[in-house]
C-alpha atoms as a PDB file:
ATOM      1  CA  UNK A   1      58.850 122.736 212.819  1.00  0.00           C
ATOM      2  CA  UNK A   2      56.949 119.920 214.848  1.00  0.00           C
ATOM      3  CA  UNK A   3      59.052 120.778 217.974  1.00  0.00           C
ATOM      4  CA  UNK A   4      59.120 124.933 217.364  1.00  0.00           C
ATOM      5  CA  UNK A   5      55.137 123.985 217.288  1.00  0.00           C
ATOM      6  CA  UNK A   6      54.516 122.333 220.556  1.00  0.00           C
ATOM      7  CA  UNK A   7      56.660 125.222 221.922  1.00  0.00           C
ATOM      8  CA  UNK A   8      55.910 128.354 220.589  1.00  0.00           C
ATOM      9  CA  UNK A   9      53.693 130.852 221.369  1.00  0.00           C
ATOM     10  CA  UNK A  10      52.866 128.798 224.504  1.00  0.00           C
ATOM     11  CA  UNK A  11      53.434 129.980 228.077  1.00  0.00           C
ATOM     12  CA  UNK A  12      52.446 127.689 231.117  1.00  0.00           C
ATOM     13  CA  UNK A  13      49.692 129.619 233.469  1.00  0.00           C
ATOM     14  CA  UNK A  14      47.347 128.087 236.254  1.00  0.00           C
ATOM     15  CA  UNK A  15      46.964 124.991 236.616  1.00  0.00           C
ATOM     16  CA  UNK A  16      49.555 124.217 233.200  1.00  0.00           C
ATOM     17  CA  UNK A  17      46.834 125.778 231.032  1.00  0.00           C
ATOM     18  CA  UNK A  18      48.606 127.239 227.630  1.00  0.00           C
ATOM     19  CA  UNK A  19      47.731 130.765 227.198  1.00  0.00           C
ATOM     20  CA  UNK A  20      48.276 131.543 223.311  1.00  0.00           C
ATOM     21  CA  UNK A  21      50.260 134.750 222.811  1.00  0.00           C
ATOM     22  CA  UNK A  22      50.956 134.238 218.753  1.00  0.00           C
ATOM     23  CA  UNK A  23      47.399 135.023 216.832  1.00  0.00           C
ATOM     24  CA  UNK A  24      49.075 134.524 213.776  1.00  0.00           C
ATOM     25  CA  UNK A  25      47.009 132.130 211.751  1.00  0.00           C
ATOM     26  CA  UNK A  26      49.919 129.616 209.985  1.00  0.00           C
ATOM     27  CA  UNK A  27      51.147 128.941 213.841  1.00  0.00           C
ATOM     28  CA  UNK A  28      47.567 128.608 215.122  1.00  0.00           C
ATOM     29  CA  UNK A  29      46.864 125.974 211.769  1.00  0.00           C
ATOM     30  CA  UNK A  30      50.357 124.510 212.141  1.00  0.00           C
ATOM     31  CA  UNK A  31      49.548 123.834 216.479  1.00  0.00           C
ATOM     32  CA  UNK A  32      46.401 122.172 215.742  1.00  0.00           C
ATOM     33  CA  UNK A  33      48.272 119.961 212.675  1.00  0.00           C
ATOM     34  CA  UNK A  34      50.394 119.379 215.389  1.00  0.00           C
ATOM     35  CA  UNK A  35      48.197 118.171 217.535  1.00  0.00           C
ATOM     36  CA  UNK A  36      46.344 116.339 215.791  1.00  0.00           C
ATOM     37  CA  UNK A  37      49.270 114.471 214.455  1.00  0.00           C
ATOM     38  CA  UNK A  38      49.746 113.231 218.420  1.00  0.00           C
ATOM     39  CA  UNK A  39      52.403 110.409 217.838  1.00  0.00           C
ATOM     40  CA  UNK A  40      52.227 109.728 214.377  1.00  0.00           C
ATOM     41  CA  UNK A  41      54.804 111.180 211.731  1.00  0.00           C
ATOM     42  CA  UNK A  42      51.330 112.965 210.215  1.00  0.00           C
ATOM     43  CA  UNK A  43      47.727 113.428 210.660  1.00  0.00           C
ATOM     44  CA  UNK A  44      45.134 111.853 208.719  1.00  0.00           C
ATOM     45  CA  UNK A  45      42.857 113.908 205.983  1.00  0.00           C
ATOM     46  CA  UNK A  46      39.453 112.472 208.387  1.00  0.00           C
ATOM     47  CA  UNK A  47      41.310 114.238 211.317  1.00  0.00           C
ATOM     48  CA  UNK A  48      40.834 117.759 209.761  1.00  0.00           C
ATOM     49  CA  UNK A  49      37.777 119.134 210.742  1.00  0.00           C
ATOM     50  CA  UNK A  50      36.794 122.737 209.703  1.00  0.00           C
ATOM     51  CA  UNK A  51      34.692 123.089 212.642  1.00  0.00           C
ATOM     52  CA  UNK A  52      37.475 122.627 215.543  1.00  0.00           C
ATOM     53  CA  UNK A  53      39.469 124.791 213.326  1.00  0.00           C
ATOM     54  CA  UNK A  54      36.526 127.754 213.534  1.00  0.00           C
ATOM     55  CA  UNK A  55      37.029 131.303 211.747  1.00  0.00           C
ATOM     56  CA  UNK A  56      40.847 130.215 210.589  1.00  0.00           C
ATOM     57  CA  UNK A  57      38.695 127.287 208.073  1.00  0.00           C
ATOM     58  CA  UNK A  58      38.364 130.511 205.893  1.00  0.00           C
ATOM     59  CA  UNK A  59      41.956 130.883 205.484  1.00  0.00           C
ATOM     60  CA  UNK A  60      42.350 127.008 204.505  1.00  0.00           C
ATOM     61  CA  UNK A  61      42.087 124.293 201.884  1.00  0.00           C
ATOM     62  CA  UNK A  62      42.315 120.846 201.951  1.00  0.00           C
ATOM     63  CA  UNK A  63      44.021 119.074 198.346  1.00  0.00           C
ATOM     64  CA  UNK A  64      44.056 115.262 197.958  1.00  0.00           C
ATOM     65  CA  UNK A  65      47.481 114.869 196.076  1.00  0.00           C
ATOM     66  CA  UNK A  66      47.827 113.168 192.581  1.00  0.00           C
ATOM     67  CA  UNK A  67      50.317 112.833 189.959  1.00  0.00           C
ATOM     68  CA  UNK A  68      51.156 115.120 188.222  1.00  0.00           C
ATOM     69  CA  UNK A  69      50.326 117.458 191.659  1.00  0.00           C
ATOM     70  CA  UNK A  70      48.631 119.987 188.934  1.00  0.00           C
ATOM     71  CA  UNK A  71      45.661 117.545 188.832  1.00  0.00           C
ATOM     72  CA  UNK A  72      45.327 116.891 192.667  1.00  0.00           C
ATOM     73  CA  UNK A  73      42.290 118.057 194.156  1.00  0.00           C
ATOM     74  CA  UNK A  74      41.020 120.423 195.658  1.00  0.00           C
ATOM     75  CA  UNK A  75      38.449 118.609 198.604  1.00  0.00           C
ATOM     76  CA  UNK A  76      37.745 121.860 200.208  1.00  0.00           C
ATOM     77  CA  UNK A  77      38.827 125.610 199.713  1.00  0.00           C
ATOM     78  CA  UNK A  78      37.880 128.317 202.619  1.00  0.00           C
ATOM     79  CA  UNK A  79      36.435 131.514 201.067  1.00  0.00           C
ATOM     80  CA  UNK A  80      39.063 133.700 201.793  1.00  0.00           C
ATOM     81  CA  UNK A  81      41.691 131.690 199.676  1.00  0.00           C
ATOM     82  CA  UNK A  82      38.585 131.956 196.768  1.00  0.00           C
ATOM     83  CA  UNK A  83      40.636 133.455 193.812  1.00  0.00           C
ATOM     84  CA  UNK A  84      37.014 135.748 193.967  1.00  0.00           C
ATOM     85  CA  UNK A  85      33.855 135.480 195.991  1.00  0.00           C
ATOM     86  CA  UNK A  86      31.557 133.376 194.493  1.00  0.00           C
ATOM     87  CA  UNK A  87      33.973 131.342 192.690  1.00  0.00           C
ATOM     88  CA  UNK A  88      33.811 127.088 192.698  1.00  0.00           C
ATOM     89  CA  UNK A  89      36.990 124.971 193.541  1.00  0.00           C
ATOM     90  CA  UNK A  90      35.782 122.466 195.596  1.00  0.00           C
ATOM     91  CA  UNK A  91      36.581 118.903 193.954  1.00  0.00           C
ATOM     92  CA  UNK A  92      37.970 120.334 191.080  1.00  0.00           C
ATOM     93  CA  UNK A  93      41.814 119.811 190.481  1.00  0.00           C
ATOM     94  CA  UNK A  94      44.738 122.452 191.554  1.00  0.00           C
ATOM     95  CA  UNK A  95      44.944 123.386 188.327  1.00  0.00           C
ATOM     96  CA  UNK A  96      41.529 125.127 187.940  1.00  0.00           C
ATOM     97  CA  UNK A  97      42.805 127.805 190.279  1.00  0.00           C
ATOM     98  CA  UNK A  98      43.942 131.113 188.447  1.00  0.00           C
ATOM     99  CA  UNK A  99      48.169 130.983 188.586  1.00  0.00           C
ATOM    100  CA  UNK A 100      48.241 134.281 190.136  1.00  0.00           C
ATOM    101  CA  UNK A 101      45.751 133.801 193.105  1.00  0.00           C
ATOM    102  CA  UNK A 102      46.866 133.202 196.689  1.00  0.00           C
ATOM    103  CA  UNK A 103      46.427 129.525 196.720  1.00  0.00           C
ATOM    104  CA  UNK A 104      48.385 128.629 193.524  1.00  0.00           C
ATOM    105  CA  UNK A 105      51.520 131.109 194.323  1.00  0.00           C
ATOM    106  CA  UNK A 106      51.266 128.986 197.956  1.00  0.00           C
ATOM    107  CA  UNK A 107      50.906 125.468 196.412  1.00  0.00           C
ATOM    108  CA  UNK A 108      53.673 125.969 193.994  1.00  0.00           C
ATOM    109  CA  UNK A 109      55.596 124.636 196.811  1.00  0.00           C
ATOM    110  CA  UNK A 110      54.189 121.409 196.962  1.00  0.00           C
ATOM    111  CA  UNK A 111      56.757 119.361 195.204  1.00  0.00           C
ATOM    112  CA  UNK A 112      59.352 120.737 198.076  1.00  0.00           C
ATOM    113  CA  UNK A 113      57.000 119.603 200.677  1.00  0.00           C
ATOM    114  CA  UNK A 114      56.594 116.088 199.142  1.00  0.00           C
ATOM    115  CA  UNK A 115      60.805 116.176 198.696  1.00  0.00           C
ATOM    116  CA  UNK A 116      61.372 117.629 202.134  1.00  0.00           C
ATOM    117  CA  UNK A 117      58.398 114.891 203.970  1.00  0.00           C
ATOM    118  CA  UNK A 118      57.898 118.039 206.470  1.00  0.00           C
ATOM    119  CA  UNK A 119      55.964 120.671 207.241  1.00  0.00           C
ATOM    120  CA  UNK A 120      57.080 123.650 205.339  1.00  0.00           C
ATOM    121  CA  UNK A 121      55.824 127.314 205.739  1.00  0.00           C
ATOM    122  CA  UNK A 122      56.271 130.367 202.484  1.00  0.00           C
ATOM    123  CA  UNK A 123      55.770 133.578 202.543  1.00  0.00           C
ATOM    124  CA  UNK A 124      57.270 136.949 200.514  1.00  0.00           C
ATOM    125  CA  UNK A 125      55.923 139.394 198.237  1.00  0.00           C
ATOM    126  CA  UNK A 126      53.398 138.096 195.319  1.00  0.00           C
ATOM    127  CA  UNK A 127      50.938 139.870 192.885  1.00  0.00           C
ATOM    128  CA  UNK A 128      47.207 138.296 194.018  1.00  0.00           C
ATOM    129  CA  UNK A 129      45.325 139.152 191.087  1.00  0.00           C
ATOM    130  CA  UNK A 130      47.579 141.563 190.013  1.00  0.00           C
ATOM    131  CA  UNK A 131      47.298 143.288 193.155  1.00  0.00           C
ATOM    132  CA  UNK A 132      50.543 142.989 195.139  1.00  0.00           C
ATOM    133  CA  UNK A 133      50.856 141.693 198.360  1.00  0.00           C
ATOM    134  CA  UNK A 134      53.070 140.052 201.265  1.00  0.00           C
ATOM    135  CA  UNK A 135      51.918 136.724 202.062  1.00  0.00           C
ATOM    136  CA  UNK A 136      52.430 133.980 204.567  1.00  0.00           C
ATOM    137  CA  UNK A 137      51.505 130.274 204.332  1.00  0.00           C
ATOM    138  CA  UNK A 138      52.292 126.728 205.690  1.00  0.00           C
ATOM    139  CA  UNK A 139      51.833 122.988 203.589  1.00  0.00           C
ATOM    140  CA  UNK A 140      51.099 120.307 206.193  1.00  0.00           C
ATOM    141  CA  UNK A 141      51.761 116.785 204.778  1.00  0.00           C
ATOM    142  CA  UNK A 142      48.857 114.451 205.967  1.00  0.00           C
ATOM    143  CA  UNK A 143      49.132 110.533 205.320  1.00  0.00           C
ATOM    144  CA  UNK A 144      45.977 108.151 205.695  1.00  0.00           C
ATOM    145  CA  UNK A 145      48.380 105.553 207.361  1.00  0.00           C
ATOM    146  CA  UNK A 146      50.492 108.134 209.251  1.00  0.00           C
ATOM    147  CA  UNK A 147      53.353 108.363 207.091  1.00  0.00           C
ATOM    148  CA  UNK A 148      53.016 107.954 203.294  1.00  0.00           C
ATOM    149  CA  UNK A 149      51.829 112.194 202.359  1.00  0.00           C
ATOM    150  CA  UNK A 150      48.835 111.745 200.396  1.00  0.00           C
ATOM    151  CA  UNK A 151      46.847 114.909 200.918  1.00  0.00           C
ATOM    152  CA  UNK A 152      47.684 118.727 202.357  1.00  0.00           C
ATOM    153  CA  UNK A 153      46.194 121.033 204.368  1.00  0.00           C
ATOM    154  CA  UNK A 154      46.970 124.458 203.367  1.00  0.00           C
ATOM    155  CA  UNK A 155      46.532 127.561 205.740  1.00  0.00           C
ATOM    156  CA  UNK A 156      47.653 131.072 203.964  1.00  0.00           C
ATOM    157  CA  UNK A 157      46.819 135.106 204.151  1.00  0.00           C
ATOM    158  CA  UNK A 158      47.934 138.063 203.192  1.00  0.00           C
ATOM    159  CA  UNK A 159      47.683 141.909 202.594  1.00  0.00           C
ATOM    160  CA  UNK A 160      47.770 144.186 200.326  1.00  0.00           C
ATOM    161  CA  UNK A 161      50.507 146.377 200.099  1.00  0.00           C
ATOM    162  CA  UNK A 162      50.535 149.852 198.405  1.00  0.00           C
ATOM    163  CA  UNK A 163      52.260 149.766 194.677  1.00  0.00           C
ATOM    164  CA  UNK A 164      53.152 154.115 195.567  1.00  0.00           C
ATOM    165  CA  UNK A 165      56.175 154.686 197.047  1.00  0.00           C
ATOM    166  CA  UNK A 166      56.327 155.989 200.521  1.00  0.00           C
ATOM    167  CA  UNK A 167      58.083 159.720 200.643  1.00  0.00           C
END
């Protein structure tokens, strides 16, 4: 993915200014992990900063990883990954999230990103609350020293999808 992220949606214009053609958010997430990962294998946690990442910080969550991963923690979820509005999951552990919101059908996959040591990307159909949708997301590993994964950033959306079949 690292090299299908320095190339993608990227076409040279004036000057060799990159003109973005792909809004989607897990490539716009998954370019800035990129970047910020530079030379190292992965970017640090104190490298994410929801600021630089602007309106797409909504669509994000930060989770410091412990063993078993159902108690890692949750350092920082964006409101529109908030099982509902309103709702408290900052420095509480993975587990406090509801097993059929967005962010726990998207971090089910972490135990394939810690086996796989790369970025890895999900997406399908899902019920959100019992309200079914199709859903893409990406797990970026990030490692304090640059290489052992000790904390994720998570970038994921959806939408809803009609339960009536189409005539």
């Amino acid at each position: 993915m690292r090299s299908l992220a320095r190339g993608a949606g990227h076409v040279a214009g004036n000057r060799g200014t990159a003109l973005l053609l792909d809004d989607r958010l897990v490539l716009r997430v998954s370019r800035h992990w990129n970047d910020l990962a530079d030379y190292r294998l992965f970017p640090s946690k104190q490298q994410i900063d929801p600021w630089m990442m602007a309106d797409d910080w909504a669509n994000c969550a930060l989770i410091e990883l412990q063993s078993p991963l159902e108690e890692s923690t949750l350092l920082a979820v964006g409101d529109k990954l908030l099982p509902e509005p309103g709702c408290e999951l900052d420095g509480k552990p993975l587990c406090h999230c509801p097993c059929d919101a967005l962010l726990s059908i998207v971090t089910a996959h972490l135990s394939d990103l810690i086996e796989t040591r790369a970025p890895l990307t999900v997406g399908g159909a899902a019920l959100h609350l019992c309200t079914p949708i199709l859903y893409r997301g990406a797990l970026l590993p990030l490692a304090d020293d640059g290489s052992h994964i000790d904390s994720v950033l998570v970038a994921a959306n959806y939408r809803r999808v009609s339960s009536q079949p189409r005539i």
